[in-house]
Protein backbone atom coordinates (compact mmCIF):
# COMPACT_ATOMS: atom_id res chain seq x y z
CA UNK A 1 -12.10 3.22 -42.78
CA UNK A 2 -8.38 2.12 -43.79
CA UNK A 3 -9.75 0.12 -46.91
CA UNK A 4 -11.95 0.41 -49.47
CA UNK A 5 -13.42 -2.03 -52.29
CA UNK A 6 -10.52 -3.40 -54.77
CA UNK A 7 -7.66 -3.05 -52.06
CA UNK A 8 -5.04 -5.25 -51.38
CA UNK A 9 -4.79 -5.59 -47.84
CA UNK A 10 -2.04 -7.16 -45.33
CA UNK A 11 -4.03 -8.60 -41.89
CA UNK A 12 -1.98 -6.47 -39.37
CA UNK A 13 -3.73 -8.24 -36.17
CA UNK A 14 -6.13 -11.42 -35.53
CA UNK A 15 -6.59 -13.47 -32.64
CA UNK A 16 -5.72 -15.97 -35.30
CA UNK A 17 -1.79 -15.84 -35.05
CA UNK A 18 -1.95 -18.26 -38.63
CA UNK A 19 -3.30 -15.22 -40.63
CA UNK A 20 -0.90 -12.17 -39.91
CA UNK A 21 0.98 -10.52 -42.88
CA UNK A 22 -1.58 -12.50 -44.73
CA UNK A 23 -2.50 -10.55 -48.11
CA UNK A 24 -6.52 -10.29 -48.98
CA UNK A 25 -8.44 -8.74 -51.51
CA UNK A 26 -10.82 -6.65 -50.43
CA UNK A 27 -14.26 -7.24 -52.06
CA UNK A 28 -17.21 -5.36 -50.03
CA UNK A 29 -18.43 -4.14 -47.36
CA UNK A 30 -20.50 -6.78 -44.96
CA UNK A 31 -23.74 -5.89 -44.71
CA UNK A 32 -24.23 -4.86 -40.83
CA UNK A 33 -26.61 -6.57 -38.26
CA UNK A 34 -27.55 -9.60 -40.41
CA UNK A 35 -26.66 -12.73 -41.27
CA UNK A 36 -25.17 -12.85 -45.41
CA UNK A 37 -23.46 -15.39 -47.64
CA UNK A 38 -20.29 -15.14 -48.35
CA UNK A 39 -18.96 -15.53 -52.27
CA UNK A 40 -18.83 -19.57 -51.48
CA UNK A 41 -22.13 -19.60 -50.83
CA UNK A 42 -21.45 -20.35 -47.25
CA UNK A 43 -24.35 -18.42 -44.36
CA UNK A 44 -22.38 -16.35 -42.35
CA UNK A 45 -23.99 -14.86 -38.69
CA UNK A 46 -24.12 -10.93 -38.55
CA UNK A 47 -21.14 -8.98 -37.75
CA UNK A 48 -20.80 -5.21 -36.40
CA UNK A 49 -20.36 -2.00 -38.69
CA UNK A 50 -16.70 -1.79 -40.34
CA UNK A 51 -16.20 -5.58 -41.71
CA UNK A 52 -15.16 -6.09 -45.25
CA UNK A 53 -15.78 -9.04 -46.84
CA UNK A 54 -12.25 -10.45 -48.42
CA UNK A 55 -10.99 -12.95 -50.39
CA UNK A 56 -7.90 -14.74 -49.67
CA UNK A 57 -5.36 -15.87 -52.51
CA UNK A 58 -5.57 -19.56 -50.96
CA UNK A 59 -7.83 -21.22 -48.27
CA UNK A 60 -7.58 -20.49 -44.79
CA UNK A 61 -9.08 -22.31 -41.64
CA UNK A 62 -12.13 -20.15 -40.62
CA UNK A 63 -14.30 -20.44 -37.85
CA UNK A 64 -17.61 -21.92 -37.93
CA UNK A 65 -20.07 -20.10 -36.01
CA UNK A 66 -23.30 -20.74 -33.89
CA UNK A 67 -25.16 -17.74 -32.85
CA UNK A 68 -22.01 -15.54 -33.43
CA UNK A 69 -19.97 -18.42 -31.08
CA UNK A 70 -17.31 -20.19 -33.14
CA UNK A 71 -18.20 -24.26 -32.86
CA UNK A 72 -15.43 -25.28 -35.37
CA UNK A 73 -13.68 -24.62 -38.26
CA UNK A 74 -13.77 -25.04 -42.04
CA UNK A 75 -11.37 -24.05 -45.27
CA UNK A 76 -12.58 -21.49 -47.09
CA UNK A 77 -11.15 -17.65 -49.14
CA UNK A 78 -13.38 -15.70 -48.26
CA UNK A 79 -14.08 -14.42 -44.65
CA UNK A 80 -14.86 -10.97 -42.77
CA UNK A 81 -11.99 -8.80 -41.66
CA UNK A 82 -12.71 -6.29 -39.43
CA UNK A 83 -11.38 -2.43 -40.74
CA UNK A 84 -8.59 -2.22 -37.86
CA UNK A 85 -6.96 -5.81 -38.93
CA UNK A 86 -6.45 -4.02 -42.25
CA UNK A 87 -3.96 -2.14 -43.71
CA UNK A 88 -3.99 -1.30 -47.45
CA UNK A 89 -1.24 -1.78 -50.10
CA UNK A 90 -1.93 0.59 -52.11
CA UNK A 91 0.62 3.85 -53.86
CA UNK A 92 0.58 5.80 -51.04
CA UNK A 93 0.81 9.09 -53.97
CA UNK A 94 3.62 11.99 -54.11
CA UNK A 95 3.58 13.19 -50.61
CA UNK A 96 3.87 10.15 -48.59
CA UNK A 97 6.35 10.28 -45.90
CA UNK A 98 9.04 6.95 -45.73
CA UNK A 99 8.07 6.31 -41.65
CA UNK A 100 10.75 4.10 -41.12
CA UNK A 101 12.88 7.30 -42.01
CA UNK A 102 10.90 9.14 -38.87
CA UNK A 103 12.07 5.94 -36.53
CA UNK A 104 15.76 5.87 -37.87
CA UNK A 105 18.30 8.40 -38.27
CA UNK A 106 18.73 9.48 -41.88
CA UNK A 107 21.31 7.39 -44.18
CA UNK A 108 24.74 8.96 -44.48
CA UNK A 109 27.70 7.97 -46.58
CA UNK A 110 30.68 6.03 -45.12
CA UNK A 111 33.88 8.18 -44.00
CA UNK A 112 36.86 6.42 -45.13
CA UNK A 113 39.29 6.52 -41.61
């Protein structure tokens, strides 16, 4: 699992091209196999293991399902977000590794000529 309860997370992928870079909280895992409510209140159908249930800083469009099938859509902040579509913001600690220094040659200072 990339997240864990209390993370701030950016939505890396979605078939929902709307929600990318969005930032969520992370509230809990969804329970797996049955249908839950969400925070609003609202009856969501059952979703596979590795969901989290997140909260969004503003409403989004969600989809509405039927029988796991999506029939429309409705505002809402909360939603699940599978695992993969996650990736925390968190302090990455001491030994974290800058990877946009693996991609890109390292900086060097300017040579007058």
């Amino acid at each position: 699992m990339n997240c864990k309860p209390g993370d701030l997370a950016a939505i890396v992928r979605t078939s929902n091209p709307n929600l990318i870079d969005r930032i969520v909280t992370v509230l809990y895992a969804a329970p797996i196999g049955q249908r839950f409510r969400l925070p609003d209140g609202y009856l969501h159908f059952e979703v596979s293991a590795s969901y989290w249930v997140c909260e969004f800083a503003n409403p989004v469009e969600a989809n509405v399902g039927l029988g796991g099938e999506a029939v429309g859509t409705r505002p809402t902040r909360f939603s699940p977000v599978p695992d993969r579509n996650l990736r925390p913001i968190r302090d990455p600690g001491a030994d974290a590794v800058d990877e946009t220094l693996l991609r890109l040659p390292a900086p060097r200072e300017a040579v007058p000529a």
